[in-house]
Protein backbone atom coordinates (compact mmCIF):
# COMPACT_ATOMS: atom_id res chain seq x y z
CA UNK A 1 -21.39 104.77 -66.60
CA UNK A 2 -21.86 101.58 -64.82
CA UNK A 3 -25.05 101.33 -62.57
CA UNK A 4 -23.88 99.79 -59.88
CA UNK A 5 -20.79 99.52 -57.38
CA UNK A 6 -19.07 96.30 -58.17
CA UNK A 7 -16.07 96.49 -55.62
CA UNK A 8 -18.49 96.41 -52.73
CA UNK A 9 -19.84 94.14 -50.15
CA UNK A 10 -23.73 93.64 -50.65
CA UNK A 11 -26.07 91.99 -48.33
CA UNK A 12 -27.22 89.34 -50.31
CA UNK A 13 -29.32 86.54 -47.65
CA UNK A 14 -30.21 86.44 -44.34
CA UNK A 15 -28.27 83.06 -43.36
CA UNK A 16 -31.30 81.23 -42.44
CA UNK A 17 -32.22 81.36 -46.09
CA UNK A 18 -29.17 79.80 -47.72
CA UNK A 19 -28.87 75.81 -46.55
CA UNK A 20 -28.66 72.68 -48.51
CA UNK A 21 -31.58 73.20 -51.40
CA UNK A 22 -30.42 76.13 -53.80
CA UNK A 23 -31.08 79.67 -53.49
CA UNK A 24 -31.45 81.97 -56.92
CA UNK A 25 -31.58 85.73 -56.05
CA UNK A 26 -31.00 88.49 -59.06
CA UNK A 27 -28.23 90.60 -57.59
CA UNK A 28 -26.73 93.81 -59.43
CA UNK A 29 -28.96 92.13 -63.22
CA UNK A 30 -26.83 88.88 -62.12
CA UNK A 31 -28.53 85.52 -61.76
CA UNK A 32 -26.74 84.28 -58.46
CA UNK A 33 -26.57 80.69 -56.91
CA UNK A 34 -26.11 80.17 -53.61
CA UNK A 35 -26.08 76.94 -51.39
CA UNK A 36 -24.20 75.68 -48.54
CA UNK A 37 -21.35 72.97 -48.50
CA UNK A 38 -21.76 69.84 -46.18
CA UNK A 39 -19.25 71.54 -43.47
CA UNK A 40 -21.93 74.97 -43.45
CA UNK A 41 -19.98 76.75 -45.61
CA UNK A 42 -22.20 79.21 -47.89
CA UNK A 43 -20.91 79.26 -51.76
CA UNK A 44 -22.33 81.44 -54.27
CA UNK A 45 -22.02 81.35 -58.06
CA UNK A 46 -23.29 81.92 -61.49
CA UNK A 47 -26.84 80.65 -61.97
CA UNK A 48 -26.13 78.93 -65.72
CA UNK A 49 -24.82 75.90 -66.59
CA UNK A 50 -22.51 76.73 -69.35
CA UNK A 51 -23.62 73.61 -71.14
CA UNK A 52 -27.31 74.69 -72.50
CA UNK A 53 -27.40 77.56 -69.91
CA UNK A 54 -30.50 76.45 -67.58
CA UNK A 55 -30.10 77.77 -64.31
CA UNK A 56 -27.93 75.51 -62.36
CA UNK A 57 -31.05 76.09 -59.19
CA UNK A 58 -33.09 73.85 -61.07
CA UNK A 59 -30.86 71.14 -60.01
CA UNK A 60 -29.57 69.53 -56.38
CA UNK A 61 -26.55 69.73 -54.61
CA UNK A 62 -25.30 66.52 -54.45
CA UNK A 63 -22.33 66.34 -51.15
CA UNK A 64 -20.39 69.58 -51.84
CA UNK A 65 -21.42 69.80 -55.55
CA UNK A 66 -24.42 71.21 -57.73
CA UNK A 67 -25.63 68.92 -60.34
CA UNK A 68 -27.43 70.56 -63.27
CA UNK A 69 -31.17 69.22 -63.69
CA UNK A 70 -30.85 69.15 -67.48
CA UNK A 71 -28.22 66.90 -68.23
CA UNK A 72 -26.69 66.15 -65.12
CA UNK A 73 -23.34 67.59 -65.15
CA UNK A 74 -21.43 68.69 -61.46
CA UNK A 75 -20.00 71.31 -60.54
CA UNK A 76 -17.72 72.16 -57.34
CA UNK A 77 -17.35 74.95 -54.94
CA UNK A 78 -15.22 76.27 -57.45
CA UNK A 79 -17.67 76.28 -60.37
CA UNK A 80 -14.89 73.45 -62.20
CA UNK A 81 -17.14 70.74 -63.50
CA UNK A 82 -16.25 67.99 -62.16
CA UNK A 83 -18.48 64.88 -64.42
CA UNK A 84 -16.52 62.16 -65.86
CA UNK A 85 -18.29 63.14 -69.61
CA UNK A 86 -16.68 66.58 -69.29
CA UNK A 87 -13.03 66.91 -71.61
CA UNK A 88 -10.06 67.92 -70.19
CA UNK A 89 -10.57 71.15 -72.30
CA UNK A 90 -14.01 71.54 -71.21
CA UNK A 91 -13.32 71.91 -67.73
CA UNK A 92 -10.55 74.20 -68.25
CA UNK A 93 -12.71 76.72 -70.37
CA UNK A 94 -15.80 76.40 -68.92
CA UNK A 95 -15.96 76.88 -65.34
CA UNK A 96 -18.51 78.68 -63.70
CA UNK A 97 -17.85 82.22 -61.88
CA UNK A 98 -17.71 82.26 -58.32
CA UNK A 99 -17.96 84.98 -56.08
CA UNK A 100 -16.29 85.94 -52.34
CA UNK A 101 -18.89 84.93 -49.05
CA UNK A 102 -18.19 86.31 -45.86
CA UNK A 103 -20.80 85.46 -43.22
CA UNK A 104 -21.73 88.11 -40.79
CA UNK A 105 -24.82 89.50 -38.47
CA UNK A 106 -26.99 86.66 -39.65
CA UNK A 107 -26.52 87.61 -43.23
CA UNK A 108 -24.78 86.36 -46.25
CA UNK A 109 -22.49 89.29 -47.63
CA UNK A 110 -21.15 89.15 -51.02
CA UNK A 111 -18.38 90.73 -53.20
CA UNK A 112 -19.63 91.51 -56.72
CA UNK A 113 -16.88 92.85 -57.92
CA UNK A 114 -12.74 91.41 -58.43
CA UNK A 115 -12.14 88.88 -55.78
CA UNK A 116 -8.48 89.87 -54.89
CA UNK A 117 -10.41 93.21 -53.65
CA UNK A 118 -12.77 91.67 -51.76
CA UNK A 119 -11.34 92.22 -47.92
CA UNK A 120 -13.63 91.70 -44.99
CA UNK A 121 -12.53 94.20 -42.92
CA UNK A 122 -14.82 96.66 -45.34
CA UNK A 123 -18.07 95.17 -44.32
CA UNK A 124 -19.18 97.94 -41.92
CA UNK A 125 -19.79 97.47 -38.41
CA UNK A 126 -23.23 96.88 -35.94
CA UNK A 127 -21.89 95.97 -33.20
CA UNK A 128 -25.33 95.53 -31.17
CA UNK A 129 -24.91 92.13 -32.71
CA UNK A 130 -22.86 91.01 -30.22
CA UNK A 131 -24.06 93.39 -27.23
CA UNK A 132 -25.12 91.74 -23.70
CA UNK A 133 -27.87 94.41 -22.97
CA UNK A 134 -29.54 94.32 -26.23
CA UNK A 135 -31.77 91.10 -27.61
CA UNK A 136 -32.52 90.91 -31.73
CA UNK A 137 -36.03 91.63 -31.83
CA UNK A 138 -37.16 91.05 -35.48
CA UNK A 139 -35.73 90.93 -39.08
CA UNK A 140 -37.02 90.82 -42.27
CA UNK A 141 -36.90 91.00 -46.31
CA UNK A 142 -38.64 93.42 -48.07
CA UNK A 143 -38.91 93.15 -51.98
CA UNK A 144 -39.75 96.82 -53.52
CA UNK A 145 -39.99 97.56 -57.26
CA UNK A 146 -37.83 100.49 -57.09
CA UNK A 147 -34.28 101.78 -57.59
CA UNK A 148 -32.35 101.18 -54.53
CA UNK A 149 -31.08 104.42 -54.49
CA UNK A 150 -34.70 105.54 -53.30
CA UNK A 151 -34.49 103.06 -50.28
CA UNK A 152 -31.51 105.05 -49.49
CA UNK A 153 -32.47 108.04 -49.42
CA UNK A 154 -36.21 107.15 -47.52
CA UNK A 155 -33.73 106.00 -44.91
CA UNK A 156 -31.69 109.00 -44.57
CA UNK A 157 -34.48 111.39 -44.72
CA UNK A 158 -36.38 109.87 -41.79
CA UNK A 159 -38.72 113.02 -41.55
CA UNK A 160 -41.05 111.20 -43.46
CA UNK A 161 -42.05 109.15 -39.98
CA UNK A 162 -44.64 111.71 -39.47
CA UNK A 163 -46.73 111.28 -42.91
CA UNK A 164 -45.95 107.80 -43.76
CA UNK A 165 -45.77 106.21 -40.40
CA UNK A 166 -48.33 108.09 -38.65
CA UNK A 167 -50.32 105.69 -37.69
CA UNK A 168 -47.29 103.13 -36.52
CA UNK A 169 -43.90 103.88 -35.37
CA UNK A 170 -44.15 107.40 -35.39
CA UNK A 171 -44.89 110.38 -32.78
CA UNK A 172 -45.03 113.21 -34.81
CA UNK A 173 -42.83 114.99 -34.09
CA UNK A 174 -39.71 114.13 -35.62
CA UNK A 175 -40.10 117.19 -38.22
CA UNK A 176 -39.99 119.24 -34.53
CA UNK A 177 -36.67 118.37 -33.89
CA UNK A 178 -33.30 118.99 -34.62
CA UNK A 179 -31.46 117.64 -37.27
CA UNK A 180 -27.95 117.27 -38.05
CA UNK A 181 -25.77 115.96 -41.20
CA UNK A 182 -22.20 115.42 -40.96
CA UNK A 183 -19.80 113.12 -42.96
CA UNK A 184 -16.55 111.13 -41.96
CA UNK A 185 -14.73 109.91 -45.43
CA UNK A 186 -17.39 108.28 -47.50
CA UNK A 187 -19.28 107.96 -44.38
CA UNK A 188 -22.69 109.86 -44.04
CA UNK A 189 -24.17 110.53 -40.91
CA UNK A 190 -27.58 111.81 -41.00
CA UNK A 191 -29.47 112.47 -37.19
CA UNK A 192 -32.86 113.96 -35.66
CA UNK A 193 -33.23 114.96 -32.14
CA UNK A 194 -36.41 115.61 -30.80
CA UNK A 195 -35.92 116.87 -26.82
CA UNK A 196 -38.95 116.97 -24.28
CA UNK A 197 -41.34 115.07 -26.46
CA UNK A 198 -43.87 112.09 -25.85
CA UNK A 199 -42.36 108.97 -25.99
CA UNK A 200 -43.04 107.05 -29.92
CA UNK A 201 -45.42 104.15 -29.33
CA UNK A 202 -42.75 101.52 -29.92
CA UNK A 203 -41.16 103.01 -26.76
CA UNK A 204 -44.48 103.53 -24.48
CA UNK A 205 -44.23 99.83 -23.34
CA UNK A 206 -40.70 99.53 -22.55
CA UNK A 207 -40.23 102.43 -20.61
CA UNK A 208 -42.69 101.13 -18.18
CA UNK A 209 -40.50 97.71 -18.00
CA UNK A 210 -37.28 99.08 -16.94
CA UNK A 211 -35.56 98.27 -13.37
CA UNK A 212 -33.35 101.51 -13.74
CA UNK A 213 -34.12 104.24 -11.04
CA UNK A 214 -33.90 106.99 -13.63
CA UNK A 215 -37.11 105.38 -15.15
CA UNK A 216 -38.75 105.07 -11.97
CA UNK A 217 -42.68 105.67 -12.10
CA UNK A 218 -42.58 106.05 -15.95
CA UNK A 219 -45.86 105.95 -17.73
CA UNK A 220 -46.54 105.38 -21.08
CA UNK A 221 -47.16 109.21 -21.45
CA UNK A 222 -43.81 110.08 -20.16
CA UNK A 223 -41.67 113.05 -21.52
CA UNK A 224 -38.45 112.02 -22.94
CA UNK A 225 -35.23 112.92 -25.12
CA UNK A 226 -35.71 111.17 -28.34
CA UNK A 227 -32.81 110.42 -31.33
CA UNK A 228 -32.49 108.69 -34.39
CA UNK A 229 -29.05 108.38 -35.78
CA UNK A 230 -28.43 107.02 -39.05
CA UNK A 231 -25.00 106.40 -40.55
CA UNK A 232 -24.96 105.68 -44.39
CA UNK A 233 -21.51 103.68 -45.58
CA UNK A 234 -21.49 102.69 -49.13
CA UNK A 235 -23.24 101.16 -51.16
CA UNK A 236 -25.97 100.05 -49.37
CA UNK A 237 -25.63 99.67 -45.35
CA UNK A 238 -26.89 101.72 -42.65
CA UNK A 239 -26.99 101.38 -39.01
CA UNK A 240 -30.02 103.20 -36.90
CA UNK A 241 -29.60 104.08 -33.61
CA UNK A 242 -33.19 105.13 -32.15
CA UNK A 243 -33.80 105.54 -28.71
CA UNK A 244 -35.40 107.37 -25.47
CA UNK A 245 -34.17 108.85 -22.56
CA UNK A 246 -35.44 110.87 -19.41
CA UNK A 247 -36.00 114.05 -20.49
CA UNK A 248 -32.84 116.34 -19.83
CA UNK A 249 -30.54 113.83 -18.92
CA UNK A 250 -27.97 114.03 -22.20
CA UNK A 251 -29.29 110.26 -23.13
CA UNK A 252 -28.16 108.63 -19.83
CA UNK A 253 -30.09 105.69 -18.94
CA UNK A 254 -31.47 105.39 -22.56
CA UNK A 255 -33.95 102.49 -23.96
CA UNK A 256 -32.93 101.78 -27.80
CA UNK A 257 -32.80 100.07 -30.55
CA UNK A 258 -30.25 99.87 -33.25
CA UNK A 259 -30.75 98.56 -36.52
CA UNK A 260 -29.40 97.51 -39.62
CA UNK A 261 -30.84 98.44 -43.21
CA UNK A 262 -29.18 96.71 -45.97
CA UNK A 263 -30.05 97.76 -49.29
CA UNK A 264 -29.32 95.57 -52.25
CA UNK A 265 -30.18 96.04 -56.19
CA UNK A 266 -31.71 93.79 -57.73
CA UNK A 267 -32.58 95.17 -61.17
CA UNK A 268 -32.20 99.20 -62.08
CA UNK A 269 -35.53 98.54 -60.77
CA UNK A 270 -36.06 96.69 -58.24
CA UNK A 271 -34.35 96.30 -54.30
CA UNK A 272 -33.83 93.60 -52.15
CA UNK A 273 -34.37 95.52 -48.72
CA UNK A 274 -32.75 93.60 -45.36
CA UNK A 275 -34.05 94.87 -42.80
CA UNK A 276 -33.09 93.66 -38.58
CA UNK A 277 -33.55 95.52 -35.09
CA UNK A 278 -32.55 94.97 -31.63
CA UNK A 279 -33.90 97.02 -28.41
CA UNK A 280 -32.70 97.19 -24.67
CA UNK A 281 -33.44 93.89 -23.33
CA UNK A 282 -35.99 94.51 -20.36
CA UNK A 283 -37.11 90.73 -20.30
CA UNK A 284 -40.12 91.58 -22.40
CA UNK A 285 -42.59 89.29 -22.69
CA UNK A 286 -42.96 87.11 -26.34
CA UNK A 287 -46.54 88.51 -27.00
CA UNK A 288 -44.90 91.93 -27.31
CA UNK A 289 -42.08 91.52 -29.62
CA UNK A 290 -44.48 89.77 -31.64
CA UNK A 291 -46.96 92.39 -31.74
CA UNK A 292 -44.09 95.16 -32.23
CA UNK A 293 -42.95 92.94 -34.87
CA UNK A 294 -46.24 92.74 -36.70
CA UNK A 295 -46.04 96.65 -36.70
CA UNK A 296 -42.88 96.89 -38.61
CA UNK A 297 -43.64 95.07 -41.27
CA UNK A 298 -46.69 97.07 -41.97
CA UNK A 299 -44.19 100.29 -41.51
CA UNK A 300 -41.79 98.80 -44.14
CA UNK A 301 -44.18 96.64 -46.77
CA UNK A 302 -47.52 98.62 -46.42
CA UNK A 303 -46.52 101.95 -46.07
CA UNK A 304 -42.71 102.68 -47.12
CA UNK A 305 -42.95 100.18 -50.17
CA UNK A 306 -45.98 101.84 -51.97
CA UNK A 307 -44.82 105.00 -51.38
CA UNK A 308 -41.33 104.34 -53.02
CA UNK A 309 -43.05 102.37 -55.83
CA UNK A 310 -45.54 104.90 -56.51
CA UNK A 311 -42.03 107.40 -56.26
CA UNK A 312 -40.34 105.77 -59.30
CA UNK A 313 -43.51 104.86 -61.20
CA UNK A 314 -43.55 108.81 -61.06
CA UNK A 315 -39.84 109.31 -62.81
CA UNK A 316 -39.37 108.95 -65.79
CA UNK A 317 -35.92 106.76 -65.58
CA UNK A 318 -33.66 105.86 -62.55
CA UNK A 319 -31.76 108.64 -62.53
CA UNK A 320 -32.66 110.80 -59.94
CA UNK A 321 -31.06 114.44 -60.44
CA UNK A 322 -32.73 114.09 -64.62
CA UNK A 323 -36.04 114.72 -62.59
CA UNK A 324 -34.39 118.01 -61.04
CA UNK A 325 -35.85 117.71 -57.33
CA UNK A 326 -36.58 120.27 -55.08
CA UNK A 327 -33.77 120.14 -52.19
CA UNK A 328 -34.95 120.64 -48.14
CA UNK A 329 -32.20 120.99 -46.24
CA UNK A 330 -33.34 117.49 -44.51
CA UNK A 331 -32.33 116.04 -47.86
CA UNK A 332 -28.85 116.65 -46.94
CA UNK A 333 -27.93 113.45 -45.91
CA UNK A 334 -29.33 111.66 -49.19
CA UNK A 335 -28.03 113.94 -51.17
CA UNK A 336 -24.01 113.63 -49.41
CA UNK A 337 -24.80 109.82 -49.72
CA UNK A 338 -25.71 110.24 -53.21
CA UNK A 339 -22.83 112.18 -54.14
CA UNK A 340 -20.36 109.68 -52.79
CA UNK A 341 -21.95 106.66 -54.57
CA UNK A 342 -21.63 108.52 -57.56
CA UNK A 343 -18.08 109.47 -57.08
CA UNK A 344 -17.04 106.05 -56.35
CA UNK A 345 -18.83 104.43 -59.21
CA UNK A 346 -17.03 107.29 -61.47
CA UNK A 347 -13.68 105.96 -59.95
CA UNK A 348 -14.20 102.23 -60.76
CA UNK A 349 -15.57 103.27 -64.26
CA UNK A 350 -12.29 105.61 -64.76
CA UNK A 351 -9.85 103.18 -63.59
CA UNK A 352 -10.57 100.46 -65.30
CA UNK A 353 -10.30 98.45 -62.19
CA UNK A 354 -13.00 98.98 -59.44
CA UNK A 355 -11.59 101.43 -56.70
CA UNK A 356 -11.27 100.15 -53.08
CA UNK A 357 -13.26 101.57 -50.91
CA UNK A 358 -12.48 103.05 -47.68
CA UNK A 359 -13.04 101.49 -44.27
CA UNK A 360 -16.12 102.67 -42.78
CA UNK A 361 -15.99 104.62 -39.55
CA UNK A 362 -16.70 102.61 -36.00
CA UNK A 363 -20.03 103.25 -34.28
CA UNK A 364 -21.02 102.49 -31.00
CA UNK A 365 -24.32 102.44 -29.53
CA UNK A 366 -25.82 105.66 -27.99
CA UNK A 367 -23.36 107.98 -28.95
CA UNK A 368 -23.95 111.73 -29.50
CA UNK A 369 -22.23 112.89 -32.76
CA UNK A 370 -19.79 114.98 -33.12
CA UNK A 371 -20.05 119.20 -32.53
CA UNK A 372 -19.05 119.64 -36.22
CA UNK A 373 -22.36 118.64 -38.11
CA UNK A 374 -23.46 121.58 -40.20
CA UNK A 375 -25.87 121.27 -43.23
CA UNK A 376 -24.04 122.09 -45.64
């Protein structure tokens, strides 16, 4: 069975990194290209020249075109080479593959997998992008030598805040709360709710910033309602909704902030993780989104990525269910995710041609999920 989902839209660059010098990222074992025309327009392609097969990044784009560093030929947008001392023939047979761009939430998305498949609408939604009462705080890339699948599930088993992230971003309590799976389609949903609990430190200072009436006189100390809703849509995005709220008010009045996690393979063994978070804008000052920023990325590279490295250094191959885990019942939404990437990969393998996948299901901000989780 393949490894991967190739009929799938994969985060593959934040857009700041893809400009007018080429870009080579590994993406599902493929060497990729990527560089931007002279209008802004990102392309992406096979890195190899099909001449003597050197990566086409060692060269320059040149206008709209990459030249090869070995021997100089061109190619266009369209991977057709385009130098006078390629034959008629040549071109025709020898043009490099080219894959489908769509530029979205400050990333570069990519479709791996048949191009007349590859329909925009698919690419989930975060729509705190574009909200007025949120700012984007921080983002970030983190490289982990792991299967991706294991990102995945750390993400949608988010009880591990109190043992990894003890000593950064977490209370404590989140293994106090109560947690709910549910899933829409091939849409996993997979939330904690912790009522009447200390605020988590990454809250403390922004409760004490807010102009709202409900928030009046908060300390840093202050009781509160506190969530985390995840929502898993194939194959690799997720959308966090984490927030606080006055204690007993059914998260009225709330100070959050979403994410997006966007988890890419590299390798069998090895993940390109995406990572980008917003929060209630309160007018806070630059010293503390820098500082809050500084704590994230020890959350996600010094204490999630050992963990998960140490994880599959501990398996004997990628596949997880060959290691026959124990199952908690906050597993549940890992293991619904899981089951649905497997399903769909088993679909493209069976029909020959990938399987479309469905859209993914709407989220707003701040919403309460449905009555109808269960764990089962």
């Amino acid at each position: 069975m393949a490894k991967f989902l190739e009929n799938a839209w994969y985060v593959a660059a934040w857009s700041g990194e893809v400009g007018r010098t080429p870009l080579p990222r590994t993406l599902l074992e493929r060497a990729v290209l990527f560089y931007r025309l002279e209008d802004g327009t990102p392309v992406a392609m096979q890195d190899r020249c099909p001449h003597r097969f050197v990566p086409l990044s060692k060269g320059e784009v040149r206008g709209n075109e990459i030249m090869c560093g070995y021997h100089g030929l061109t190619f266009d947008q369209a991977g057709r080479c385009t130098h006078r001392r390629a034959t008629d023939i040549a071109r025709e047979r020898f043009c490099v593959p080219t894959y489908v761009l769509e530029e979205r939430y400050g990333a570069i998305w990519i479709w791996m997998g048949e191009s007349g498949l590859a329909d925009p609408d698919l690419i989930p939604r975060f729509d705190f992008f574009d909200s007025p009462t949120h700012i984007v705080a921080g983002q970030g890339l983190t490289y982990i030598k792991a299967n991706y699948t294991l990102e995945i599930d750390n993400l949608l088993d988010l009880s591990h805040l109190d043992f990894v992230h003890a000593k950064t971003i977490s209370n404590g309590k989140v293994t106090e709360g109560r947690y709910n799976v549910y899933q829409k389609g091939n849409t996993v949903h997979s939330d904690w709710f912790i009522p009447a609990t200390v605020a988590p430190r990454q809250f403390a200072d922004l409760i004490t910033m807010s102009n709202d009436r409900r928030w009046e006189g908060a300390k840093r100390d202050m009781i509160v309602d506190h969530w985390l809703d995840m929502r898993w849509d194939a194959p690799g995005s997720l959308f966090l909704d984490v927030g606080v709220a006055p204690a007993g008010t059914d998260r009225k009045c709330p100070i959050d902030m979403p994410q997006a996690h966007f988890v890419t393979p590299e390798t069998e063994y090895s993940t390109h993780y995406f990572w980008i978070y917003s929060m209630t804008a309160l007018g806070q000052p630059e010293a503390l989104l820098d500082g809050f920023l500084d704590i994230v990325k020890i959350a996600f590279d010094q204490e999630d990525r050992p963990m998960i490295e140490a994880q599959q250094g501990a398996m004997k191959s990628a596949d997880f269910w060959v290691e026959q885990p124990m199952i908690l019942a906050e597993d549940s939404g890992a293991v619904r995710a899981r089951r649905v990437l497997d399903k769909l990969i088993r679909e493209e393998n069976r029909a020959g041609e990938p399987a479309k996948p469905p859209a993914p299901e709407p989220r707003s901000l701040s919403t309460a999920a449905p009555d109808e989780r269960n764990l089962a």
